[in-house]
N, C-alpha and C. Protein backbone atom coordinates (compact mmCIF):
# COMPACT_ATOMS: atom_id res chain seq x y z
N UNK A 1 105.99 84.77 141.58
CA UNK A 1 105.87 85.86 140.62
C UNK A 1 107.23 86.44 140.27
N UNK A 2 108.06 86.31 141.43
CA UNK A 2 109.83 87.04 141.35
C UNK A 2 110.16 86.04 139.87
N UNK A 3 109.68 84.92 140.05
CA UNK A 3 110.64 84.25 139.49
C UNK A 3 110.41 83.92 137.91
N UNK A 4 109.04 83.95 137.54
CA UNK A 4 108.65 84.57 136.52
C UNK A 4 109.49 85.60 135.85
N UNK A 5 109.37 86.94 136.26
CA UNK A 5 109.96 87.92 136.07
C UNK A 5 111.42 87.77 135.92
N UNK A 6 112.08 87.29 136.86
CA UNK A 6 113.77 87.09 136.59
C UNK A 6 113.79 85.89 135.35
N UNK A 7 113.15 84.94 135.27
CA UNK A 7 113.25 83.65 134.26
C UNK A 7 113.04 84.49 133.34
N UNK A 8 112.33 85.60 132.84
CA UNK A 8 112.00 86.51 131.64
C UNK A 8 113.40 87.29 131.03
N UNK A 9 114.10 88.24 131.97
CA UNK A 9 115.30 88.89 132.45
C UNK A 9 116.30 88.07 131.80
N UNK A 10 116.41 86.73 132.34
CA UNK A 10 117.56 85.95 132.27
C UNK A 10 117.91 85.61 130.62
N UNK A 11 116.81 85.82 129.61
CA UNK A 11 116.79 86.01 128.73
C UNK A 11 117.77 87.00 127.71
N UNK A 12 118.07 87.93 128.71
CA UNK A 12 118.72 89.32 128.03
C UNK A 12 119.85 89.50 128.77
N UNK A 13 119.73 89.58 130.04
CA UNK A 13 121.28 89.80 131.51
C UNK A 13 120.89 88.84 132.27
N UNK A 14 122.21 88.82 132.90
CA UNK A 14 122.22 88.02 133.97
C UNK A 14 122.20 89.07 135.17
N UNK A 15 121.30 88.36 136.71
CA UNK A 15 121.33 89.25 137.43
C UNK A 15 121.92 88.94 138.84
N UNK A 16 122.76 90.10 139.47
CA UNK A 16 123.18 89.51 141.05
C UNK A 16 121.85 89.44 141.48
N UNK A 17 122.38 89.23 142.92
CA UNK A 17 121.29 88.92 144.17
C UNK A 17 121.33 90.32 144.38
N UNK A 18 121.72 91.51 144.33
CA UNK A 18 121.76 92.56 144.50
C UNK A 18 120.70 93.08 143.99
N UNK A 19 121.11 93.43 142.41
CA UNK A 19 119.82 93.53 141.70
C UNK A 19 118.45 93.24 141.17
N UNK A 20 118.39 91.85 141.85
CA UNK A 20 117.39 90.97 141.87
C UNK A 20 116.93 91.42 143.34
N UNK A 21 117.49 91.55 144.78
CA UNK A 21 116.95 92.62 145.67
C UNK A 21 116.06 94.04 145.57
N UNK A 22 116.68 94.89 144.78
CA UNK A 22 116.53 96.27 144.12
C UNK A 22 115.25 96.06 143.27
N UNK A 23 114.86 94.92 142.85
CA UNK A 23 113.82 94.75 141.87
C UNK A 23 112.85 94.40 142.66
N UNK A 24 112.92 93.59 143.48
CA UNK A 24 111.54 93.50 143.96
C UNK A 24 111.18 94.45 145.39
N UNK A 25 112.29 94.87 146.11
CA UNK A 25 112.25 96.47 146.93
C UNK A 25 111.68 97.29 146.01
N UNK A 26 111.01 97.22 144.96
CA UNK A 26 110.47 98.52 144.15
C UNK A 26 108.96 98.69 144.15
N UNK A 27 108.45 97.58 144.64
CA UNK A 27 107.07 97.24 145.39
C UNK A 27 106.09 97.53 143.67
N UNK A 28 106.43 96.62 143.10
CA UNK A 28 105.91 97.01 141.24
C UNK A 28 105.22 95.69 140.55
N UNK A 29 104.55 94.58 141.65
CA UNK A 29 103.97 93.27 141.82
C UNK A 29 102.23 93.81 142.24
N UNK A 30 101.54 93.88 141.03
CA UNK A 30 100.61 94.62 141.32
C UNK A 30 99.04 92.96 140.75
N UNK A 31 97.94 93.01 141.25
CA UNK A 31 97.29 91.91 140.92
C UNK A 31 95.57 92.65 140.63
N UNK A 32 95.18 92.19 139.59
CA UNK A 32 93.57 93.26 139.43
C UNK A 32 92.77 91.64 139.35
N UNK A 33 91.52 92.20 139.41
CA UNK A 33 90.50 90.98 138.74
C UNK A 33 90.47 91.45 137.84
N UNK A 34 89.55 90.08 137.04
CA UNK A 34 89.12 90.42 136.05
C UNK A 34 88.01 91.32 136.16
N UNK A 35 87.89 92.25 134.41
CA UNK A 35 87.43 93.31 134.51
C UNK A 35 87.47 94.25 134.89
N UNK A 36 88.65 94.61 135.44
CA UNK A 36 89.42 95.72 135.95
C UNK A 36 89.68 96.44 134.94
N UNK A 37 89.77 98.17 135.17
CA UNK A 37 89.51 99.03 134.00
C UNK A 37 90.90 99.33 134.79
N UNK A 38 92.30 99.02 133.81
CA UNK A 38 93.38 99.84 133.86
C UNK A 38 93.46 101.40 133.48
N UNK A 39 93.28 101.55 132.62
CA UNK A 39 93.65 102.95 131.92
C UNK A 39 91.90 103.16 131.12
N UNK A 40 91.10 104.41 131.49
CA UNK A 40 89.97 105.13 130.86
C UNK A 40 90.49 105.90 129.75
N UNK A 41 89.73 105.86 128.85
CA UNK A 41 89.88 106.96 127.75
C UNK A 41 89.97 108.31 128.33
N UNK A 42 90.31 109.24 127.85
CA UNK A 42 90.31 110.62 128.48
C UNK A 42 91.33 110.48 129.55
N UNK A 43 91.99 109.47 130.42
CA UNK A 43 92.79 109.26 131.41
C UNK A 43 94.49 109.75 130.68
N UNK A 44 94.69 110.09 132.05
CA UNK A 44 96.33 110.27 131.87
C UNK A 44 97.12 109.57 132.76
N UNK A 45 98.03 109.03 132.56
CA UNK A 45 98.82 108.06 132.79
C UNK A 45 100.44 107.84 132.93
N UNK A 46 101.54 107.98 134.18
CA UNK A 46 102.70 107.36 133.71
C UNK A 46 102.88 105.73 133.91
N UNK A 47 101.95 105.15 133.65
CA UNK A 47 102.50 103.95 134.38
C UNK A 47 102.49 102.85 132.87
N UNK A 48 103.52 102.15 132.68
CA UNK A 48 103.62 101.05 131.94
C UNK A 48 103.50 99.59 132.57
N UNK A 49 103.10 98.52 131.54
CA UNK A 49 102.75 97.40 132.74
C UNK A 49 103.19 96.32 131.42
N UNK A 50 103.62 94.85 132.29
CA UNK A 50 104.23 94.33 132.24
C UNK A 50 103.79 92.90 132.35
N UNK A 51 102.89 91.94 131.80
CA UNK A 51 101.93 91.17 132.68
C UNK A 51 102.85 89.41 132.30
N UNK A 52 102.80 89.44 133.55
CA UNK A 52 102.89 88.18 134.50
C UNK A 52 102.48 87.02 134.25
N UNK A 53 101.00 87.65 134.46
CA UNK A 53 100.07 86.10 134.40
C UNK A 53 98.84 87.05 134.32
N UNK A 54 98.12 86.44 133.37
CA UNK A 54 96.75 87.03 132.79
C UNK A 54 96.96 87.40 131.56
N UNK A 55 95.89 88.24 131.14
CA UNK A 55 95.73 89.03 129.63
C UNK A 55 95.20 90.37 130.13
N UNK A 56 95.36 91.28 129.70
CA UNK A 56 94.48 92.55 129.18
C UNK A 56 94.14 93.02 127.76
N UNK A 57 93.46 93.95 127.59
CA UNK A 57 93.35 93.79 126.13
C UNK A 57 93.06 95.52 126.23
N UNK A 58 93.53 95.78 124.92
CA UNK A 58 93.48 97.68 124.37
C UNK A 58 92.39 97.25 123.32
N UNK A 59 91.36 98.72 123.89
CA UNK A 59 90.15 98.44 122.95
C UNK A 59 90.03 100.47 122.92
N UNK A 60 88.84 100.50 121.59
CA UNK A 60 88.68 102.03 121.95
C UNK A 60 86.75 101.71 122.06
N UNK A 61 86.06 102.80 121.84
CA UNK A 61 84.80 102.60 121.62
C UNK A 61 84.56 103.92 120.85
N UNK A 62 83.85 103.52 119.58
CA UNK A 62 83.97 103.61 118.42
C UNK A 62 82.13 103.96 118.11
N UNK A 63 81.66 104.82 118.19
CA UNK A 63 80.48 105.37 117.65
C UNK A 63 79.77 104.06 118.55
N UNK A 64 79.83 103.84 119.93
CA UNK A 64 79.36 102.83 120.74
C UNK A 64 79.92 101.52 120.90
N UNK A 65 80.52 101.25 119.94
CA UNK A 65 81.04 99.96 119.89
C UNK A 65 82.31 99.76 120.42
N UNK A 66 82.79 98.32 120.93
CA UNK A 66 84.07 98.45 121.17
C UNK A 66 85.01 97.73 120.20
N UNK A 67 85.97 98.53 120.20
CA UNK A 67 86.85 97.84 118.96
C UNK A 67 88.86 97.54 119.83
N UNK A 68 88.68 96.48 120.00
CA UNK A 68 89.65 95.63 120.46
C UNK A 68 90.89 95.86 119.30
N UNK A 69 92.20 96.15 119.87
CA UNK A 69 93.52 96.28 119.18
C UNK A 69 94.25 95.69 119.44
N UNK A 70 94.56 94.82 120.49
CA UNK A 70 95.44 94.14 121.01
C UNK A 70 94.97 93.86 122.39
N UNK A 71 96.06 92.53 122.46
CA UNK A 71 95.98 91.71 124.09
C UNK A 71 97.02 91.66 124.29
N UNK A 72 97.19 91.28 125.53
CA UNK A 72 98.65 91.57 126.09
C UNK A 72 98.45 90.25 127.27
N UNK A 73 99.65 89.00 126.51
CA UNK A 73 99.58 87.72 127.79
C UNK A 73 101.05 87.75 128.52
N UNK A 74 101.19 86.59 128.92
CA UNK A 74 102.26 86.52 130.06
C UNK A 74 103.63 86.83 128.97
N UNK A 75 104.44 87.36 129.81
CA UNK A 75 105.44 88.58 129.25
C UNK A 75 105.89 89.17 128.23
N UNK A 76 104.37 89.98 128.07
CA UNK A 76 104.10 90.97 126.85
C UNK A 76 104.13 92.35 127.73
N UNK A 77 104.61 93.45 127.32
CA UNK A 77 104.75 94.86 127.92
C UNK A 77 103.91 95.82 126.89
N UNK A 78 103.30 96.69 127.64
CA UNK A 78 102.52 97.72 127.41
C UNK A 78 102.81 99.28 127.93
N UNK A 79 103.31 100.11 127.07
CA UNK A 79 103.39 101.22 127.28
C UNK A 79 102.36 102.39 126.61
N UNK A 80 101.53 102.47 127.34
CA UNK A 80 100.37 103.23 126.43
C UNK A 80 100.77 104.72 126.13
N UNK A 81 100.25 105.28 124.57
CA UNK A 81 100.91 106.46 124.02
C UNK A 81 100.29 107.29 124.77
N UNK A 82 99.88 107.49 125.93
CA UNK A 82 99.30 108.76 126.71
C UNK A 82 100.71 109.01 127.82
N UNK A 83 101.46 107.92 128.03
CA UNK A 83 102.63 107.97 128.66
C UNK A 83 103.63 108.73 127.74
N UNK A 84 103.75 108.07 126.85
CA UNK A 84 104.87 108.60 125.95
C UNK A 84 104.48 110.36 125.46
N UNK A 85 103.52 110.58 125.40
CA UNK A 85 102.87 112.00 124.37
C UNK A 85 102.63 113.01 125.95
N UNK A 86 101.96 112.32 127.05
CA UNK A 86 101.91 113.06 128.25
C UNK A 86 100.39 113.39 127.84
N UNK A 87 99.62 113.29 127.12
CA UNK A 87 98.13 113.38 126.93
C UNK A 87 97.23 112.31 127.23
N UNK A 88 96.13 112.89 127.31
CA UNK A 88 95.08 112.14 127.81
C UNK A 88 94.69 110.60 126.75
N UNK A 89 94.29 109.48 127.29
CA UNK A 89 94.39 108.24 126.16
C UNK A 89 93.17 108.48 125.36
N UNK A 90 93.75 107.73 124.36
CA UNK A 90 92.58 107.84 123.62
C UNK A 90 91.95 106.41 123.28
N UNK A 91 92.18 105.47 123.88
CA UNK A 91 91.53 104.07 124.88
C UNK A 91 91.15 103.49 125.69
N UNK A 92 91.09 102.70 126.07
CA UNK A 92 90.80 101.65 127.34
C UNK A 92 91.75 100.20 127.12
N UNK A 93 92.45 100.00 128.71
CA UNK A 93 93.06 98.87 128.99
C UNK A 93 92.00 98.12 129.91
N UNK A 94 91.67 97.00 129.94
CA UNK A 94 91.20 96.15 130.85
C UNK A 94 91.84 94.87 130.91
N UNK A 95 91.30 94.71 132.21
CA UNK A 95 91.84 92.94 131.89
C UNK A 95 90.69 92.03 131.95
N UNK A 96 91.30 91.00 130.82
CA UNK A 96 90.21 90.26 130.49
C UNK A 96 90.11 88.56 131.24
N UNK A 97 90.83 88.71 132.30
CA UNK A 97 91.03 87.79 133.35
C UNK A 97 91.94 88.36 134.71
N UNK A 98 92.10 87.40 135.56
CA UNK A 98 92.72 87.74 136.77
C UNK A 98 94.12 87.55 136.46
N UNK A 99 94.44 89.07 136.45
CA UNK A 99 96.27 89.65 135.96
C UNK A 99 97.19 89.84 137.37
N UNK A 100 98.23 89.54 137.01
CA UNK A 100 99.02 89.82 137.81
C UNK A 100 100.30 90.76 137.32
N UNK A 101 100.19 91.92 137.29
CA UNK A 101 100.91 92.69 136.25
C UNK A 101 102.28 93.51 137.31
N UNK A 102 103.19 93.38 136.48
CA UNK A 102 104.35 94.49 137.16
C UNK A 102 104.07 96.09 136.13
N UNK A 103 103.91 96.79 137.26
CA UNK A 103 103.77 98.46 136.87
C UNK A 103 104.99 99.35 137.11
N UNK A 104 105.45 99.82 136.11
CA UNK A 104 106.23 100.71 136.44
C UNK A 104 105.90 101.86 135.72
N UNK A 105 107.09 102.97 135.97
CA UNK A 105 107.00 104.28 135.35
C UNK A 105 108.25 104.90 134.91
N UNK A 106 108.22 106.11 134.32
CA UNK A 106 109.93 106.54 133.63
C UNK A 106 110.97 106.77 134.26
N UNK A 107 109.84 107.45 135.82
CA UNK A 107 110.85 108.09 136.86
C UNK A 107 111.63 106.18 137.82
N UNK A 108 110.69 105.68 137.96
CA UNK A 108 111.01 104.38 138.72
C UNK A 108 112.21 103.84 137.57
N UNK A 109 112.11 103.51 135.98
CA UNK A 109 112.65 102.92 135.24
C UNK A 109 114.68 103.91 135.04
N UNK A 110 114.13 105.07 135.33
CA UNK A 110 115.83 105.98 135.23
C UNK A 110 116.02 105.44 136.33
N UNK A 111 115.40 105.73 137.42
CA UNK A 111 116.06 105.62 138.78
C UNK A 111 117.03 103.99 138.66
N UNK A 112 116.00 102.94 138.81
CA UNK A 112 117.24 101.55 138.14
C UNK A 112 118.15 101.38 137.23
N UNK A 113 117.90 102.29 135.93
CA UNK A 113 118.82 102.08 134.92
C UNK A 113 120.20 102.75 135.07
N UNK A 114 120.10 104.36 136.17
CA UNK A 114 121.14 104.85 136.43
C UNK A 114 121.69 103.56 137.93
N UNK A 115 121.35 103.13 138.24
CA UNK A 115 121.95 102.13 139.42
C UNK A 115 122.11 101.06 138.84
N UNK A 116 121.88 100.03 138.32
CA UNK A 116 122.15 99.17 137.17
C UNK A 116 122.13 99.44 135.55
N UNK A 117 123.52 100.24 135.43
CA UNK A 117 123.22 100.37 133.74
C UNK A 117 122.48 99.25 132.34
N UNK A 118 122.77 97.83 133.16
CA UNK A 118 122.76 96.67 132.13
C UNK A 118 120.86 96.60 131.93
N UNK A 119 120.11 97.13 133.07
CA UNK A 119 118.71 97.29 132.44
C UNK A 119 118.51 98.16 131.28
N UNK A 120 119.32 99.29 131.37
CA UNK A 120 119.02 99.98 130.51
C UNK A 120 119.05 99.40 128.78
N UNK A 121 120.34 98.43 128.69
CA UNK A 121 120.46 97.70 127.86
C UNK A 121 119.85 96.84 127.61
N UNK A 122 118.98 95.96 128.70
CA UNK A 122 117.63 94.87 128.50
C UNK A 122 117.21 95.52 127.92
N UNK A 123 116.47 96.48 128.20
CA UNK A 123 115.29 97.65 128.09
C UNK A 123 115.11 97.92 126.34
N UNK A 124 116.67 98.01 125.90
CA UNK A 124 117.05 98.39 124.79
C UNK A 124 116.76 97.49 123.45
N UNK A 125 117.52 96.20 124.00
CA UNK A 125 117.36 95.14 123.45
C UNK A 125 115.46 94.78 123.48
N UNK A 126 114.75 94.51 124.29
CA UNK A 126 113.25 94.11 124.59
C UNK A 126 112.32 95.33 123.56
N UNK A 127 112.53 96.79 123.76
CA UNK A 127 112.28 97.46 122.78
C UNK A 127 112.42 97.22 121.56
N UNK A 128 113.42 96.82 120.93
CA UNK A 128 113.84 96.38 119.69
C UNK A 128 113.17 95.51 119.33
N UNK A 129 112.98 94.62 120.19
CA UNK A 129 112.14 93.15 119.66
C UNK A 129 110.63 93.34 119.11
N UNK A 130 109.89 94.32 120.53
CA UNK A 130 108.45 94.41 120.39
C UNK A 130 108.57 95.50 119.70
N UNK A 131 109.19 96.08 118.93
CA UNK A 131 109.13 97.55 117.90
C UNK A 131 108.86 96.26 116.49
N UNK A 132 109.74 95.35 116.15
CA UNK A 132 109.95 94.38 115.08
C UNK A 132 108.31 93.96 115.20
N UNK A 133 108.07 92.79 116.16
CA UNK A 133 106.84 91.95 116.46
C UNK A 133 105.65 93.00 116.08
N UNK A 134 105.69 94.31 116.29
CA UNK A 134 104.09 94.63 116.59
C UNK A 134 104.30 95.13 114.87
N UNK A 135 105.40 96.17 114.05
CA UNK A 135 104.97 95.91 112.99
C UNK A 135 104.96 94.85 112.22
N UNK A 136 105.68 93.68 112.18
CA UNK A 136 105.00 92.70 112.16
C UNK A 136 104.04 92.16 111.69
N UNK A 137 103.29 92.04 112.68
CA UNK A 137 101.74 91.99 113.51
C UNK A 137 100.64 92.61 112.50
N UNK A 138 100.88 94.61 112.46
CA UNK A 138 100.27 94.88 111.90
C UNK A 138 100.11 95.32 110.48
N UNK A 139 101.34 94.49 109.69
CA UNK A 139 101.50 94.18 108.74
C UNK A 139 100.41 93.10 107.87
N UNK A 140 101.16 91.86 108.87
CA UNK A 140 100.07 90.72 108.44
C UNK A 140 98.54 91.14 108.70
N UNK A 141 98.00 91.76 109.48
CA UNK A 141 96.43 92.36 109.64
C UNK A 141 96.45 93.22 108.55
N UNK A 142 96.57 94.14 107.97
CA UNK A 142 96.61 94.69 106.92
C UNK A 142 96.37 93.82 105.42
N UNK A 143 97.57 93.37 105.35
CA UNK A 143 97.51 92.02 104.19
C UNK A 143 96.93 91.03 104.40
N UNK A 144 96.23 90.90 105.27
CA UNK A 144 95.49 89.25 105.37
C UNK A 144 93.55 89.53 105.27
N UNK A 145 93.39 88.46 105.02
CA UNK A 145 91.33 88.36 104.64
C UNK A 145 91.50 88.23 106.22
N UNK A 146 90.09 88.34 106.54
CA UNK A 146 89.47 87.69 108.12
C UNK A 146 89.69 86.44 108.24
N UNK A 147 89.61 85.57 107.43
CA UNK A 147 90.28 84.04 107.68
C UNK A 147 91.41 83.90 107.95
N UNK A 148 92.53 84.44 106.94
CA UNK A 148 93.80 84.12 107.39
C UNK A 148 94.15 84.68 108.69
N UNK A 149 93.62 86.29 108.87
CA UNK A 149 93.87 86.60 110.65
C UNK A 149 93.58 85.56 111.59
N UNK A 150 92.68 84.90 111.43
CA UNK A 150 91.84 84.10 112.51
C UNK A 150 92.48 82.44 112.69
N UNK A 151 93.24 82.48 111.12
CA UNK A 151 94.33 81.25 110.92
C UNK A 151 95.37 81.36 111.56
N UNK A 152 96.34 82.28 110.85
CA UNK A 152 97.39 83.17 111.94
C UNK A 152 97.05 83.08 113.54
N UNK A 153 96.23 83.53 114.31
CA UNK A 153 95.52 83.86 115.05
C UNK A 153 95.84 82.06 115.97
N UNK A 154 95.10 81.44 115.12
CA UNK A 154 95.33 80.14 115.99
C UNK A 154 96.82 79.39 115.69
N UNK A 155 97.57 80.02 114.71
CA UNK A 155 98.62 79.32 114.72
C UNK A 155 99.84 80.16 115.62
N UNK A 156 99.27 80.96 115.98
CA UNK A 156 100.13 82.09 116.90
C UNK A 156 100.31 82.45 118.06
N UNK A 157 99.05 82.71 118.42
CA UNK A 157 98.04 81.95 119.86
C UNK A 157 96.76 81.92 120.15
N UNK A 158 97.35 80.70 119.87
CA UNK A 158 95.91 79.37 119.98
C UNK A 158 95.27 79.55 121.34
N UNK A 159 96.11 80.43 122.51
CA UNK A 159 95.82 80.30 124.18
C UNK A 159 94.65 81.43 123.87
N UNK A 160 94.88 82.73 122.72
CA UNK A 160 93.59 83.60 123.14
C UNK A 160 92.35 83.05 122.56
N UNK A 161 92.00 81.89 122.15
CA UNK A 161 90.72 81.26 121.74
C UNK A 161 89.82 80.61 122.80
N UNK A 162 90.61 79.99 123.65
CA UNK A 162 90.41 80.25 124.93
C UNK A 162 89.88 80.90 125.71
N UNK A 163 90.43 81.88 126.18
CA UNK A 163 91.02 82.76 126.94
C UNK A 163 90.14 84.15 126.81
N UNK A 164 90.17 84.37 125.36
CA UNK A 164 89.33 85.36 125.35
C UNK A 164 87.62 85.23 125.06
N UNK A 165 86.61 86.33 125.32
CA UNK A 165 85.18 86.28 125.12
C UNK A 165 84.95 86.42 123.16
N UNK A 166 84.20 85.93 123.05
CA UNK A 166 84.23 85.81 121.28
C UNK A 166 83.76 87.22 120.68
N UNK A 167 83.20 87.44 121.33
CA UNK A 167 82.89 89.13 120.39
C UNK A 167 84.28 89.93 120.72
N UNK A 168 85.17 90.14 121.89
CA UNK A 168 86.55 90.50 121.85
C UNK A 168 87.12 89.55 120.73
N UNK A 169 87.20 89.07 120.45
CA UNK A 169 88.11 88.13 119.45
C UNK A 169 87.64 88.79 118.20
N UNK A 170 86.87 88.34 117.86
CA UNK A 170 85.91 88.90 116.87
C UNK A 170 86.61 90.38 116.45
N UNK A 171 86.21 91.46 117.29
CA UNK A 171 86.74 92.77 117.38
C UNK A 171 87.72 92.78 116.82
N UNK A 172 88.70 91.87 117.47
CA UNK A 172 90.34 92.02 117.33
C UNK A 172 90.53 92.01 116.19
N UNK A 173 89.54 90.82 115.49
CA UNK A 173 90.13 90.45 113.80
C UNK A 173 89.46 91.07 113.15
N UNK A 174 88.54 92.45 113.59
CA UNK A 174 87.76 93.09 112.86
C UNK A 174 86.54 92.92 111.78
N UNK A 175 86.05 91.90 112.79
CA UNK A 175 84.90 91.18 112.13
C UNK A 175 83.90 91.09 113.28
N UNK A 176 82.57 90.89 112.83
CA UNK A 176 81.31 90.95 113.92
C UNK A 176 81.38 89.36 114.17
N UNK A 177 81.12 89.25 115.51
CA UNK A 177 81.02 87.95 116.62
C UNK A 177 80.08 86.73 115.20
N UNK A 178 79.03 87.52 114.49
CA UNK A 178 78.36 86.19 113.99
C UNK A 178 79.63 85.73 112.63
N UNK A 179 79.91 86.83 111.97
CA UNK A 179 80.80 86.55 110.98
C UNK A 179 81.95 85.51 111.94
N UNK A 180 82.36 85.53 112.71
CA UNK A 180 83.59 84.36 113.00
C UNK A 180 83.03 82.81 113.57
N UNK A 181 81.77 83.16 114.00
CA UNK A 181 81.22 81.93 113.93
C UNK A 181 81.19 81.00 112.30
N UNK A 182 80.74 82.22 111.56
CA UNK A 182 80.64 81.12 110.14
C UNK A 182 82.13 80.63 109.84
N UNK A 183 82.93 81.71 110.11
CA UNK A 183 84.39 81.44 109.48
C UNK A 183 84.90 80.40 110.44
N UNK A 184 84.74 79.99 111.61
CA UNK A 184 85.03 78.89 112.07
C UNK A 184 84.47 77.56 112.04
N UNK A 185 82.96 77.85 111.26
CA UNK A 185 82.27 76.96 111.13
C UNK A 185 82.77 76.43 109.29
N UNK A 186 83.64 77.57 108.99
CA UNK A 186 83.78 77.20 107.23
C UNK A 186 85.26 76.54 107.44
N UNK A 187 86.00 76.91 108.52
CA UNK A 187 87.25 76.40 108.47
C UNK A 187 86.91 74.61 108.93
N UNK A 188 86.08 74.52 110.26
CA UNK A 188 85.87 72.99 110.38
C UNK A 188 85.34 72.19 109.25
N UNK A 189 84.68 72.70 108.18
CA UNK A 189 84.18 72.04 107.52
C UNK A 189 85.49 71.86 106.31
N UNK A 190 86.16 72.48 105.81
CA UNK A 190 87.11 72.55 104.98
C UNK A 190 88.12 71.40 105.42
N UNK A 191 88.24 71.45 106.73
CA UNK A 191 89.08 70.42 106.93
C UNK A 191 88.90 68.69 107.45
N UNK A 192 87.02 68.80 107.69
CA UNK A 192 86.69 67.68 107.25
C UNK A 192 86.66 66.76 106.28
């Protein structure tokens, strides 16, 4: 799992054996099953997470229903706005398989960045990226029909077709579980 995590890192800094010590002395190698309820609606929260290996997925529930916003696979980061605002969420995190997530928090994240300044600069740089990617993201959902999401979708990752339960999928692309059956049943046929 260390090595995951540093192979991720190595991406942005390079790290001593020092700081690669300091990182995993932070005891932030955390593992749920599936179906594990990370974060409740109404919950308050400092902890950001970081996943490894697995998926989770941000959903709200919506006049009963659940409505899926995002998944989060191997080294995708999640900082939920109940951290950032200091208020109670106004979602649910779960995981939608067996995760192996690194958790941290603001006070754990100063404490390293003042002892290794160059995280602070990962930190900086990795922000930048997933600030770009998620509008992005919810750009193309905006401008796109339910097909092209679900096109996108497999040309983007193809692993959450898989991976995920079809009415979550469904959700995600904001369409009901029977509607993506036809649309997958209209896409196989189109390309027969």
């Amino acid at each position: 799992m260390q090595d995951l995590l540093f192979g991720f890192i190595s991406k942005y800094i390079s790290l001593t054996e020092d700081e690669k010590n300091a990182i995993v002395s932070l005891d932030i190698f955390r593992s749920f099953k599936k179906g594990t309820t990370l974060l409740g609606e109404g919950q308050k929260s400092k902890d950001s997470y970081f996943v490894l290996k697995g998926c989770i997925r941000v959903y709200y529930i919506i006049d009963g229903e659940e409505k899926t916003t995002a998944f989060y696979t191997e080294m995708d980061a999640l900082t939920p706005h109940c951290v950032i605002n200091n208020t109670p969420s106004g979602y649910f995190i779960s995981c939608v398989e067996n995760s192996l997530l690194l958790i941290s928090n603001a006070d754990m994240e100063t404490e390293v960045n003042n002892k290794f300044p160059k995280f602070d600069t990962m930190c900086k740089l990795f922000s930048a990226e997933l600030l770009v990617k998620q509008q992005m993201d919810f750009d193309e959902f905006k401008t796109s029909s339910p097909e092209q999401r679900y096109l996108n979708l497999l040309q983007k990752r193809p692993d959450l077709i898989q991976r995920v339960p079809q009415h979550q999928l469904a959700s995600y692309l904001g369409i009901k579980p029977q509607s993506l059956s036809r649309l997958r049943a209209r896409i196989l046929e189109k390309k027969s």
